[in-house]
Protein backbone atom coordinates (compact mmCIF):
# COMPACT_ATOMS: atom_id res chain seq x y z
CA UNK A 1 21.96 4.31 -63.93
CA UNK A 2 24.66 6.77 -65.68
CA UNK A 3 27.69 6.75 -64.21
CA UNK A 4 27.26 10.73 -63.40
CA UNK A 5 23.79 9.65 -61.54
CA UNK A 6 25.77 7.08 -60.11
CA UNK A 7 28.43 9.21 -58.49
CA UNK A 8 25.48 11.68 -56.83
CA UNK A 9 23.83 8.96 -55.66
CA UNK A 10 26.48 7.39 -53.83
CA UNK A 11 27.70 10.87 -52.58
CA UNK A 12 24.13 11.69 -51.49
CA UNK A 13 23.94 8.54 -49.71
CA UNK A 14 27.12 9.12 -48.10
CA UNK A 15 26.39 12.38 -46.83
CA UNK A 16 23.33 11.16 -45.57
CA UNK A 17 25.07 8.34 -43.46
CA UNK A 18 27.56 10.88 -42.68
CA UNK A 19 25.06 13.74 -41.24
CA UNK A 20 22.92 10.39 -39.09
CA UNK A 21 26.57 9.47 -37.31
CA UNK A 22 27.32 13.26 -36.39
CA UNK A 23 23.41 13.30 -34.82
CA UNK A 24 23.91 13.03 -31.21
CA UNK A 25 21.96 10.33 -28.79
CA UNK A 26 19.22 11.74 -27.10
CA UNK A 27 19.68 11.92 -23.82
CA UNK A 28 17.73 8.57 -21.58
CA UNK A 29 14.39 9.28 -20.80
CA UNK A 30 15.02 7.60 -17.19
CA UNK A 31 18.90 7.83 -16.51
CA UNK A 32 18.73 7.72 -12.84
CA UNK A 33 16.55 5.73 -10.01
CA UNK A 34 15.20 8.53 -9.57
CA UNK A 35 14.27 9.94 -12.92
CA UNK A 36 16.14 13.03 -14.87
CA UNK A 37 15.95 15.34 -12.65
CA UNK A 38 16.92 12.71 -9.76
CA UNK A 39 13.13 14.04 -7.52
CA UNK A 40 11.31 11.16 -9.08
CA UNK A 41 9.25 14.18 -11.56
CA UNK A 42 8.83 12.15 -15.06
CA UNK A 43 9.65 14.79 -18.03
CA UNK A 44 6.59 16.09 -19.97
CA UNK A 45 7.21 14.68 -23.12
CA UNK A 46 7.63 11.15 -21.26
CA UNK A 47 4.63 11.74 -19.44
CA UNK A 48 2.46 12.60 -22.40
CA UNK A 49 0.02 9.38 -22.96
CA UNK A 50 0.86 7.83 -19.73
CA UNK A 51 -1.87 5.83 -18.42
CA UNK A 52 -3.82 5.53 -14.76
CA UNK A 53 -5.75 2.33 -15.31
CA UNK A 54 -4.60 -0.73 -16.01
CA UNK A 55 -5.93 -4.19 -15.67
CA UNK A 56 -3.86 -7.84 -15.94
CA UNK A 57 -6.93 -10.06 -16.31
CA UNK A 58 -8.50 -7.99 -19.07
CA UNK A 59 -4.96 -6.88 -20.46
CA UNK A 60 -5.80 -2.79 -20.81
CA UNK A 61 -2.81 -1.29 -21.17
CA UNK A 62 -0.47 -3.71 -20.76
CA UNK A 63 1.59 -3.67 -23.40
CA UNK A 64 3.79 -6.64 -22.64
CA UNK A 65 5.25 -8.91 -19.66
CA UNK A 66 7.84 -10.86 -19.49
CA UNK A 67 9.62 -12.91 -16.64
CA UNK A 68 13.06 -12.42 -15.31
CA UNK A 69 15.93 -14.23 -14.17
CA UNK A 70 17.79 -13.77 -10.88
CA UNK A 71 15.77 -11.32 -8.51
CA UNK A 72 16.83 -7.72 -7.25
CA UNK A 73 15.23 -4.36 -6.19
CA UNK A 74 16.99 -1.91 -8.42
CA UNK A 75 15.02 0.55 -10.71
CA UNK A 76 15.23 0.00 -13.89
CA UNK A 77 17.19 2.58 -16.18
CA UNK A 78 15.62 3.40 -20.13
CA UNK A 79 17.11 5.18 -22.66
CA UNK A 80 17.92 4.68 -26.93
CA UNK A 81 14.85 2.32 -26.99
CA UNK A 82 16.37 -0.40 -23.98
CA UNK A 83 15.61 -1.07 -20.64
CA UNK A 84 18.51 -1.74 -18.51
CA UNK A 85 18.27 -3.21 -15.09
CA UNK A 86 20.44 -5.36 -12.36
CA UNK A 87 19.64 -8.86 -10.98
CA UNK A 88 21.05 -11.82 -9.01
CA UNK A 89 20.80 -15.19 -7.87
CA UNK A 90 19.26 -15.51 -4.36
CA UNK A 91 22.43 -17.16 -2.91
CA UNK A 92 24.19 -14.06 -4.48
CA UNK A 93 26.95 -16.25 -5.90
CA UNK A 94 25.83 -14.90 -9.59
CA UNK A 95 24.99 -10.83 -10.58
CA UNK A 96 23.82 -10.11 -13.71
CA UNK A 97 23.04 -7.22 -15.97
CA UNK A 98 19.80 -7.10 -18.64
CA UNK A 99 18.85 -5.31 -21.80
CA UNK A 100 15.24 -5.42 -22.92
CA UNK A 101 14.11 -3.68 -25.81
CA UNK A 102 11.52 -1.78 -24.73
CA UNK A 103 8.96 -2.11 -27.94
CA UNK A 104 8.69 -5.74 -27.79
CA UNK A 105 10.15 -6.82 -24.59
CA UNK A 106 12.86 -8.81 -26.33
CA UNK A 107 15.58 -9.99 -23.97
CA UNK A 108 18.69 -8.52 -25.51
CA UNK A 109 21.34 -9.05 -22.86
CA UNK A 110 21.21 -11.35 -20.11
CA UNK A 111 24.88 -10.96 -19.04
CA UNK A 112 26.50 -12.33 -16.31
CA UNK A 113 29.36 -9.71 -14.88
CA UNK A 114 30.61 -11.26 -11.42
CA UNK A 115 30.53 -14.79 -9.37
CA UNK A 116 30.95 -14.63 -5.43
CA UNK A 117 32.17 -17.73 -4.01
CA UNK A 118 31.28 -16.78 -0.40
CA UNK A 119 28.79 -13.47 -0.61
CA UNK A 120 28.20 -12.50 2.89
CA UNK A 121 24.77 -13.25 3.77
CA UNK A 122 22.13 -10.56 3.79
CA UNK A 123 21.01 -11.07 7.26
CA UNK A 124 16.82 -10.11 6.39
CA UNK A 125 14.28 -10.68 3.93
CA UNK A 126 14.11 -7.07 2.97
CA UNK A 127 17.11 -6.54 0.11
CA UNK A 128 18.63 -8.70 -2.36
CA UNK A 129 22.52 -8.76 -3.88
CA UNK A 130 21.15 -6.46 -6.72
CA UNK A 131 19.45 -3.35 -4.93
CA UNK A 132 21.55 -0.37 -6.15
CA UNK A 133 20.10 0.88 -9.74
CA UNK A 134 22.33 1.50 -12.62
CA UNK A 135 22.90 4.92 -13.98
CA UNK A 136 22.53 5.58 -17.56
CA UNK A 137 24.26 8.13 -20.25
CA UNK A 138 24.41 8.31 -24.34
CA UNK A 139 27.77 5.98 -23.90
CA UNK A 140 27.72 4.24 -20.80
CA UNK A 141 25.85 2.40 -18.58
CA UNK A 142 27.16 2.59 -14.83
CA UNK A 143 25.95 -0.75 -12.81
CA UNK A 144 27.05 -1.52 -8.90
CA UNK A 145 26.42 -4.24 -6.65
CA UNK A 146 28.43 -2.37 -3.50
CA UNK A 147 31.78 -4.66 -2.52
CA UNK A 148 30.69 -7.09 -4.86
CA UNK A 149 31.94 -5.14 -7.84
CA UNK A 150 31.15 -1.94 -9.79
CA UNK A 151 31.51 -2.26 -13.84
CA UNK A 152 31.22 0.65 -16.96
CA UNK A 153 29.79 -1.32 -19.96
CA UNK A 154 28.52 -0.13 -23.64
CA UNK A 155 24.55 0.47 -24.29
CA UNK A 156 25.13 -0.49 -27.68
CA UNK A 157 27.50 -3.97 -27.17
CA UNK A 158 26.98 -4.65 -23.55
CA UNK A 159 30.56 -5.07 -23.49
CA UNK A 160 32.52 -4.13 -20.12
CA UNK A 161 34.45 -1.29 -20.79
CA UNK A 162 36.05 -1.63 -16.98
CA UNK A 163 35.34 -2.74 -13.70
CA UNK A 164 36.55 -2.18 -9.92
CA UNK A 165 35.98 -5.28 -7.57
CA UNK A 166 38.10 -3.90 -4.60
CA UNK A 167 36.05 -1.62 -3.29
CA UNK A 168 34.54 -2.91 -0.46
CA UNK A 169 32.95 -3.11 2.95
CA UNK A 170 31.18 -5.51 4.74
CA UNK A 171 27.23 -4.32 4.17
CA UNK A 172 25.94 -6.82 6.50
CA UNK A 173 22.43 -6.88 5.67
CA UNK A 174 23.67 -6.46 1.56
CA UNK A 175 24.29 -3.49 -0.45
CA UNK A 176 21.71 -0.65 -1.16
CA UNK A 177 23.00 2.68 -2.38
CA UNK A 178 23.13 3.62 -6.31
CA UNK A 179 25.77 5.21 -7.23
CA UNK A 180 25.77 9.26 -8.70
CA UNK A 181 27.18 10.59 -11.96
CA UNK A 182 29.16 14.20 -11.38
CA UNK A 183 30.57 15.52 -14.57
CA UNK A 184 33.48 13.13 -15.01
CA UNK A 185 32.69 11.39 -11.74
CA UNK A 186 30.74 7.97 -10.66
CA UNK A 187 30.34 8.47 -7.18
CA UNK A 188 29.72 5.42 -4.17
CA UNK A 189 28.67 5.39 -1.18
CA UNK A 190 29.75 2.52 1.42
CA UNK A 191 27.97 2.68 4.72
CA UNK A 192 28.99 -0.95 5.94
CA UNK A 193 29.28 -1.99 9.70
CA UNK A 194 33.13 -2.06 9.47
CA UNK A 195 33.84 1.08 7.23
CA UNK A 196 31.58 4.17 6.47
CA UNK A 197 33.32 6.29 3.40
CA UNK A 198 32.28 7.89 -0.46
CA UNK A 199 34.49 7.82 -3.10
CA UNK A 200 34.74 8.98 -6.89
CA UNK A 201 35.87 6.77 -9.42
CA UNK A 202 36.64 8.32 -12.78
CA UNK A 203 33.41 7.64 -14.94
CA UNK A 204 36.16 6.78 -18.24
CA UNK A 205 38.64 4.49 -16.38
CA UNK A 206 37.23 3.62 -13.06
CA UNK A 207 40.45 4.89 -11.51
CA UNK A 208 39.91 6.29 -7.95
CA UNK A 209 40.09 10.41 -7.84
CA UNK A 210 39.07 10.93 -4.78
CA UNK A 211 38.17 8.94 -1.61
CA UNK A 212 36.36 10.66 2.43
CA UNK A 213 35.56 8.63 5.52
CA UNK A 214 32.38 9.47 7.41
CA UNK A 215 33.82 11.75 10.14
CA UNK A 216 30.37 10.52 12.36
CA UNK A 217 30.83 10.05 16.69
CA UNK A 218 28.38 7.33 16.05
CA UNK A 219 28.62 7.02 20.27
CA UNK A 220 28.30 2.97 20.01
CA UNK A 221 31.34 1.85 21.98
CA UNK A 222 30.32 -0.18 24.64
CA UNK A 223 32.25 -0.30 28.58
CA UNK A 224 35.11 -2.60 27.24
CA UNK A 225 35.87 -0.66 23.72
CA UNK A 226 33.85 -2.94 21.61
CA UNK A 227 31.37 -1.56 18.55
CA UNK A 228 27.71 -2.43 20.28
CA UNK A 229 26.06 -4.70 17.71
CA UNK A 230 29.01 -5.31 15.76
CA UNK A 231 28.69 -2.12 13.93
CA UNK A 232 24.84 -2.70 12.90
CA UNK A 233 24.29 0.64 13.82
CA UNK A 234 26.61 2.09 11.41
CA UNK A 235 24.61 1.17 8.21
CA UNK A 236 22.66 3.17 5.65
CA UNK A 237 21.72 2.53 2.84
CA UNK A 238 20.89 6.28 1.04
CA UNK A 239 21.76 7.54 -2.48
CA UNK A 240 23.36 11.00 -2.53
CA UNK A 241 21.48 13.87 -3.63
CA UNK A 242 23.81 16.51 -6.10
CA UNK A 243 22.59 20.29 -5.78
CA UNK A 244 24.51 23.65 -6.75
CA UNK A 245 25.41 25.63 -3.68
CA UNK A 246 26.83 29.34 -5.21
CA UNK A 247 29.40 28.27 -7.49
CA UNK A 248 29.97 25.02 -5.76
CA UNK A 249 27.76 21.74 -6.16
CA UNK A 250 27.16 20.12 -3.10
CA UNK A 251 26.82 16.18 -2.45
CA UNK A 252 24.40 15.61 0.11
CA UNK A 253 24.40 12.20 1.95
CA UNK A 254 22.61 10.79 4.74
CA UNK A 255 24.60 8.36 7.11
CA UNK A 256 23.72 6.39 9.88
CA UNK A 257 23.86 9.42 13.19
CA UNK A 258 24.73 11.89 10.90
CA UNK A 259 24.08 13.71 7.33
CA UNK A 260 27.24 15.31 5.36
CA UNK A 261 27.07 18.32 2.50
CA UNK A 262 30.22 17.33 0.49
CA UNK A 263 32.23 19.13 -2.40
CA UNK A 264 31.33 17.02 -5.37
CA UNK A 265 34.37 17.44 -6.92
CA UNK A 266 37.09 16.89 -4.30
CA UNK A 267 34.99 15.14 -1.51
CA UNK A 268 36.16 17.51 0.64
CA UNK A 269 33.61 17.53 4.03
CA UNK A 270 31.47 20.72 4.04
CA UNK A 271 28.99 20.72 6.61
CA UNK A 272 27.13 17.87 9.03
CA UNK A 273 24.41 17.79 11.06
CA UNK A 274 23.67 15.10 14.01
CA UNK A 275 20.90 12.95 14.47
CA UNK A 276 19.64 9.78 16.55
CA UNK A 277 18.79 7.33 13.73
CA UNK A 278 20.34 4.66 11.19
CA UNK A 279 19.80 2.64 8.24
CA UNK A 280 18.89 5.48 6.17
CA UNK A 281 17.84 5.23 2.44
CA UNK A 282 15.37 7.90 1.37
CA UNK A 283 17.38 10.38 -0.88
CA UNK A 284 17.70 13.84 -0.25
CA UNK A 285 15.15 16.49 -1.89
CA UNK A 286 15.61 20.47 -2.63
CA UNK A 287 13.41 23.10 -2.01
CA UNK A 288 13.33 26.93 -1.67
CA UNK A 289 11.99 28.52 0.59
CA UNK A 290 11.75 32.85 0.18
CA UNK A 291 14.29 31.92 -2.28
CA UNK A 292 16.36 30.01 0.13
CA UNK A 293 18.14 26.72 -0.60
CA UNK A 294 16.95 24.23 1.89
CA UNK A 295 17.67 19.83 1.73
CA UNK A 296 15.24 17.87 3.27
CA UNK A 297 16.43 15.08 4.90
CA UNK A 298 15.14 11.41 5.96
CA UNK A 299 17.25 9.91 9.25
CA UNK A 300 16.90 6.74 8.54
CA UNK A 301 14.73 4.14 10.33
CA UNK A 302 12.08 3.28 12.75
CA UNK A 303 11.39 6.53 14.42
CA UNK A 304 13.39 8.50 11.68
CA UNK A 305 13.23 12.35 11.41
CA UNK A 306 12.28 14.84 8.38
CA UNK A 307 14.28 17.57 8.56
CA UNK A 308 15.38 21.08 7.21
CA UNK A 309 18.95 22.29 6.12
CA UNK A 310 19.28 25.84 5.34
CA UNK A 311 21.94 25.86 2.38
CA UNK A 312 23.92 28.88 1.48
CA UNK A 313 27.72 30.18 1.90
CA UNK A 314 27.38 30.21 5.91
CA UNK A 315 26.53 25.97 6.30
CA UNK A 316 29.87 25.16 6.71
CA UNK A 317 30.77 22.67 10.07
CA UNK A 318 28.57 21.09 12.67
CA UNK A 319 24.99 23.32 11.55
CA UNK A 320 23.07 20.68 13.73
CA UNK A 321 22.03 23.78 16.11
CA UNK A 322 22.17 26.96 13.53
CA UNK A 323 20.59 25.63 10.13
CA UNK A 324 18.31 23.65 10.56
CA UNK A 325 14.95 25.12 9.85
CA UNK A 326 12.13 22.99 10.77
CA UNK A 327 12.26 18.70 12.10
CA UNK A 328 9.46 16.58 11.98
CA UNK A 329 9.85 14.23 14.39
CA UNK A 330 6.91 11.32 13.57
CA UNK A 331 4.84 9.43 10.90
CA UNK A 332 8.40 9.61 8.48
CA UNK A 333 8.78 7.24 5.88
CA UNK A 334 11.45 4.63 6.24
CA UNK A 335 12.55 3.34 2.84
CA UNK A 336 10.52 5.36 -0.32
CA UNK A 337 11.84 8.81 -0.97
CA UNK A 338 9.73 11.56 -0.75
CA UNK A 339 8.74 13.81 -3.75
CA UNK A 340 7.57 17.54 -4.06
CA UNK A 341 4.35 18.38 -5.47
CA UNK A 342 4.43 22.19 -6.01
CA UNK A 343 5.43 23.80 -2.63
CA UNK A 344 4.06 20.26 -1.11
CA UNK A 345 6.26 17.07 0.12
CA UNK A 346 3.80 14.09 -0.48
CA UNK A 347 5.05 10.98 1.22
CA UNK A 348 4.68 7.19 1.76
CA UNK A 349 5.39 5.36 4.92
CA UNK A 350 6.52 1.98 4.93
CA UNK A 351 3.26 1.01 6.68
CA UNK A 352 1.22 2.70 3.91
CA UNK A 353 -0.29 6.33 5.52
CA UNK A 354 0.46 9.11 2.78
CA UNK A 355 0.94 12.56 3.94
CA UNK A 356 1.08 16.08 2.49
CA UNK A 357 3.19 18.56 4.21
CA UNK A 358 3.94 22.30 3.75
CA UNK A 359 7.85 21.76 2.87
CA UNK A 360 8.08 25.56 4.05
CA UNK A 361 7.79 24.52 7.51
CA UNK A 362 7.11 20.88 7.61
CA UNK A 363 3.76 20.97 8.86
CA UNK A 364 1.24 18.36 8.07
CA UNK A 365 -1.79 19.52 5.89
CA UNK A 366 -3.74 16.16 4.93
CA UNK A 367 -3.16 12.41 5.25
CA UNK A 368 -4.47 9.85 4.25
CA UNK A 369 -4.40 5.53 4.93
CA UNK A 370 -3.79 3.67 1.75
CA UNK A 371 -3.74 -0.66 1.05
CA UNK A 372 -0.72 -2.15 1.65
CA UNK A 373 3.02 -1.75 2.53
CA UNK A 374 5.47 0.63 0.51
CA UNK A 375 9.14 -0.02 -0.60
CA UNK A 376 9.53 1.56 -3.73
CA UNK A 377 9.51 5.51 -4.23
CA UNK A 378 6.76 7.24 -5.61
CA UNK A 379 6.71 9.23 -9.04
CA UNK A 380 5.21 12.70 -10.46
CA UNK A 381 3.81 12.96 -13.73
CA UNK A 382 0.89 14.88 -15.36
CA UNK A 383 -0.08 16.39 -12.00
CA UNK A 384 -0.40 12.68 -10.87
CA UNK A 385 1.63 10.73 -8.30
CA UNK A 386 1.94 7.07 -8.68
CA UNK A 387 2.94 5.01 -5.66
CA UNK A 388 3.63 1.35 -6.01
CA UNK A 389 3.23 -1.31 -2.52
CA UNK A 390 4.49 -4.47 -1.78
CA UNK A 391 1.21 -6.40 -3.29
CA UNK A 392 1.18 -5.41 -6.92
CA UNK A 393 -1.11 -1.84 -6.21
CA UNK A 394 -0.25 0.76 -7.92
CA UNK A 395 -2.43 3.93 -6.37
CA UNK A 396 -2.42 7.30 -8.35
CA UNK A 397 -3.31 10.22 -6.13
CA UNK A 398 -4.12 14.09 -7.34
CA UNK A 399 -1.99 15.51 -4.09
CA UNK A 400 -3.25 19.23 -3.77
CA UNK A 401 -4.81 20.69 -1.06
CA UNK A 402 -6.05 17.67 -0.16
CA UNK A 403 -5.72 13.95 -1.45
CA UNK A 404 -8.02 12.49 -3.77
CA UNK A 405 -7.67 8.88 -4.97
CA UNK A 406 -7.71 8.53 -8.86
CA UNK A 407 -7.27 5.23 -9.84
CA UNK A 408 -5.83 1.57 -7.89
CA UNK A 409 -4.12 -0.70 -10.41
CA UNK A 410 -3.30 -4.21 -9.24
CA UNK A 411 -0.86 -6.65 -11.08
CA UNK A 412 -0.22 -10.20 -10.06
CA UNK A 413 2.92 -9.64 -8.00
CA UNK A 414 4.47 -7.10 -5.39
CA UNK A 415 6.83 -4.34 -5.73
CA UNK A 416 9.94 -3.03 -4.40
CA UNK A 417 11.89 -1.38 -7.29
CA UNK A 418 10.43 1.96 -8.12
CA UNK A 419 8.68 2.71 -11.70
CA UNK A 420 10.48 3.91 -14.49
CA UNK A 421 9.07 6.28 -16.97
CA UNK A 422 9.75 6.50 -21.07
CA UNK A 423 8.27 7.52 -23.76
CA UNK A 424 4.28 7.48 -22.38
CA UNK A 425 4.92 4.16 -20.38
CA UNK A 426 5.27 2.98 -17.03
CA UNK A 427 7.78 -0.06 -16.61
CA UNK A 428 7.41 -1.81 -13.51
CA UNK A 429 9.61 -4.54 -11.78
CA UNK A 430 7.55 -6.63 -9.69
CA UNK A 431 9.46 -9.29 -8.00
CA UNK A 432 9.90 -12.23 -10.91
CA UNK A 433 8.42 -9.83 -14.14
CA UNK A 434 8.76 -6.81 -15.95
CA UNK A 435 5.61 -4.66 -17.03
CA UNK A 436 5.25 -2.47 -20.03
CA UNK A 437 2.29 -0.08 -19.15
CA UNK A 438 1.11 2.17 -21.65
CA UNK A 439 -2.07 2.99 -23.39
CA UNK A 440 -3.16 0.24 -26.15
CA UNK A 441 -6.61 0.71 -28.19
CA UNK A 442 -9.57 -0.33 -26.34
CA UNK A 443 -11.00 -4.00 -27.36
CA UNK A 444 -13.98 -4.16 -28.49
């Protein structure tokens, strides 16, 4: 080549390599537990293609499968092409964090982040020492395991960029809530038996900005001064919701006896109402209603309530008795988060009976008994919601006016990590595997 042609060519290459590193990532298809817009709604371009049938015996549309090690219930997180997700040892002495790629299902990562000599014991069969999901950007992946330890590492190396192990609290029956991303914020949430507070790290160093206790009467002190149940009734275990309030966005968090509104960015305590229940984990949902900002709330356990919070400038203090709107009072889920289907809330109870409410008033408009036992949170996408149970069913519903059953889908193993979406594919963590689900050409 002439040494002119020569000089073009490398500056042409050069520019091109030059204009690919100024391209910024695309943002993860599934950054959250709870999808991008944190209501469990799968994007439209990620929903294109997405499948309702699929079969293990036959193998339609399952694109791969491969096993995991460690166990945990957190969701898995997707973006740049790689499935990230959280796991640990049963004994909890090990937690780990794992990279797939998602085309082949290629272990990337299998990286071990902390060892606990003496984890306390988790007290049920329900949870495991890796059920809070990690949250994902372009350049960082945000994992927690509650007091166990909370790390920032790179999507492209794996590589911890920092970590916090002295946060804690004793959980009890083990850790559950995910953490949030706020603008320069990673926010926790520690409901434990012996201290109830949120705080905000700062997402680039994981130093602390900003730390509030619960401010709860949880009305548990028994005749001589002692905590009935050693605090038990303290717990929850639910992932904040973030919404914009006026100028100001709002965290919204349920706690056991009582749910908070507070300023994202100071933690300053807004508003609270009381309630009767604890152990709550179903995340808070928006609606509006005549144009009316309103959180719907889940209270927390067996006999938990739905209810109401008008949100505007007046919710400020104790609203218990002047904002909320409407309170269902039975038939609540327990553990999956409900999701809004046009002006509809559609949701699972733990004991498997779906119901469609008006979430203008919180009446019931259809139900409907379906197989098995529900953990994991349902998911929106094409018109479609998918729910996933405790056996392996996955059960996709057209949730209108009524219900109508579309398709079951069983795999081999059950379910208590909700589905991720990417891309035109399910990915779904059963309790030793992960699935790939997506469409594959039919085999003749």
């Amino acid at each position: 080549m002439p040494f002119i042609a020569r000089v073009w060519h490398c500056l042409a290459v050069t520019l091109l390599f030059a204009g690919a590193a100024s391209v910024p990532a695309a943002p993860p298809s599934w950054p959250d537990k709870s999808g991008p817009t944190f209501d469990g709604h799968v994007a439209e371009s990620d929903a294109a293609g997405l499948p309702t049938e699929w079969d293990e015996a036959s193998g339609k549309n399952i694109a791969w499968k491969i096993k995991l090690e460690g166990e945990g219930h957190s969701t898995p997180v997707i973006g740049d092409g790689r499935v990230w997700l959280t796991a640990a040892t049963k004994d909890g002495k090990q937690q780990f964090v794992d990279c797939i790629d998602a085309a082949s299902g290629h272990v990337l990562h299998h990286k071990l982040l902390f060892e606990n000599p003496e984890p306390e014991p988790l007290g049920n069969g329900l949870n495991t020492y890796a059920s809070p999901s990690p949250v994902l950007e372009e350049d960082a992946l945000f994992v927690h395991f509650g007091t166990y330890g909370t790390a920032r590492l790179d999507p492209k190396t794996a590589e911890v960029v920092w970590q916090r192990r002295d946060i804690n609290c004793r959980h009890f029956r083990g850790p559950g809530s995910s953490p949030v991303v706020f603008e320069d914020l990673l926010i926790l949430t520690f409901d434990g038996i012996d201290q109830q507070f949120l705080t905000a790290l700062d997402k680039r160093t994981g130093k602390t900005v900003w730390r509030t206790d619960r401010s709860t009467d949880y009305h548990d002190l028994a005749p001589d001064g002692k905590v009935i149940g050693d605090g038990d009734y303290r717990k929850a275990f639910c992932t904040p919701g973030l919404v914009k309030v006026g100028a100001q966005t709002q965290l919204v968090s349920v706690g056991s006896r009582a749910a908070f509104g507070y300023d994202a960015r100071t933690g300053q305590e807004i508003w609270t109402i009381e309630h009767d229940d604890y152990n709550a984990a179903p995340r808070p949902i928006f609606f509006r209603r005549e144009s009316v900002l309103h959180a719907i709330l889940d209270t927390g356990a067996n006999g938990a309530d739905l209810v109401a919070v008008r949100l505007d400038e007046s919710t400020r203090g104790n609203v218990t008795k002047s904002h909320v709107t409407w309170m269902r009072s039975r038939g609540n889920a327990r553990l999956p988060t409900p999701v809004l289907v046009g002006k509809r809330i559609v949701m699972v109870t733990d004991g498997g009976v779906l119901y469609g409410l008006s979430a203008a008033t919180g009446s019931e408009l259809w139900s409907k008994r379906l197989n098995g036992t529900f953990v994991s949170s349902p998911v929106v996408a094409n018109g479609l919601v998918y729910l996933c149970d405790e056996d392996g069913r996955t059960t996709v519903v057209r949730a209108g006016g009524t219900c109508e059953v579309v398709a079951e889908n069983v795999l081999s193993e059950g379910m208590r990590a909700s589905p991720a979406v990417a891309e035109g594919a399910f990915y779904l963590r059963t309790r030793g595997h992960l699935y790939k689900i997506a469409k594959l050409p039919s085999r003749k």
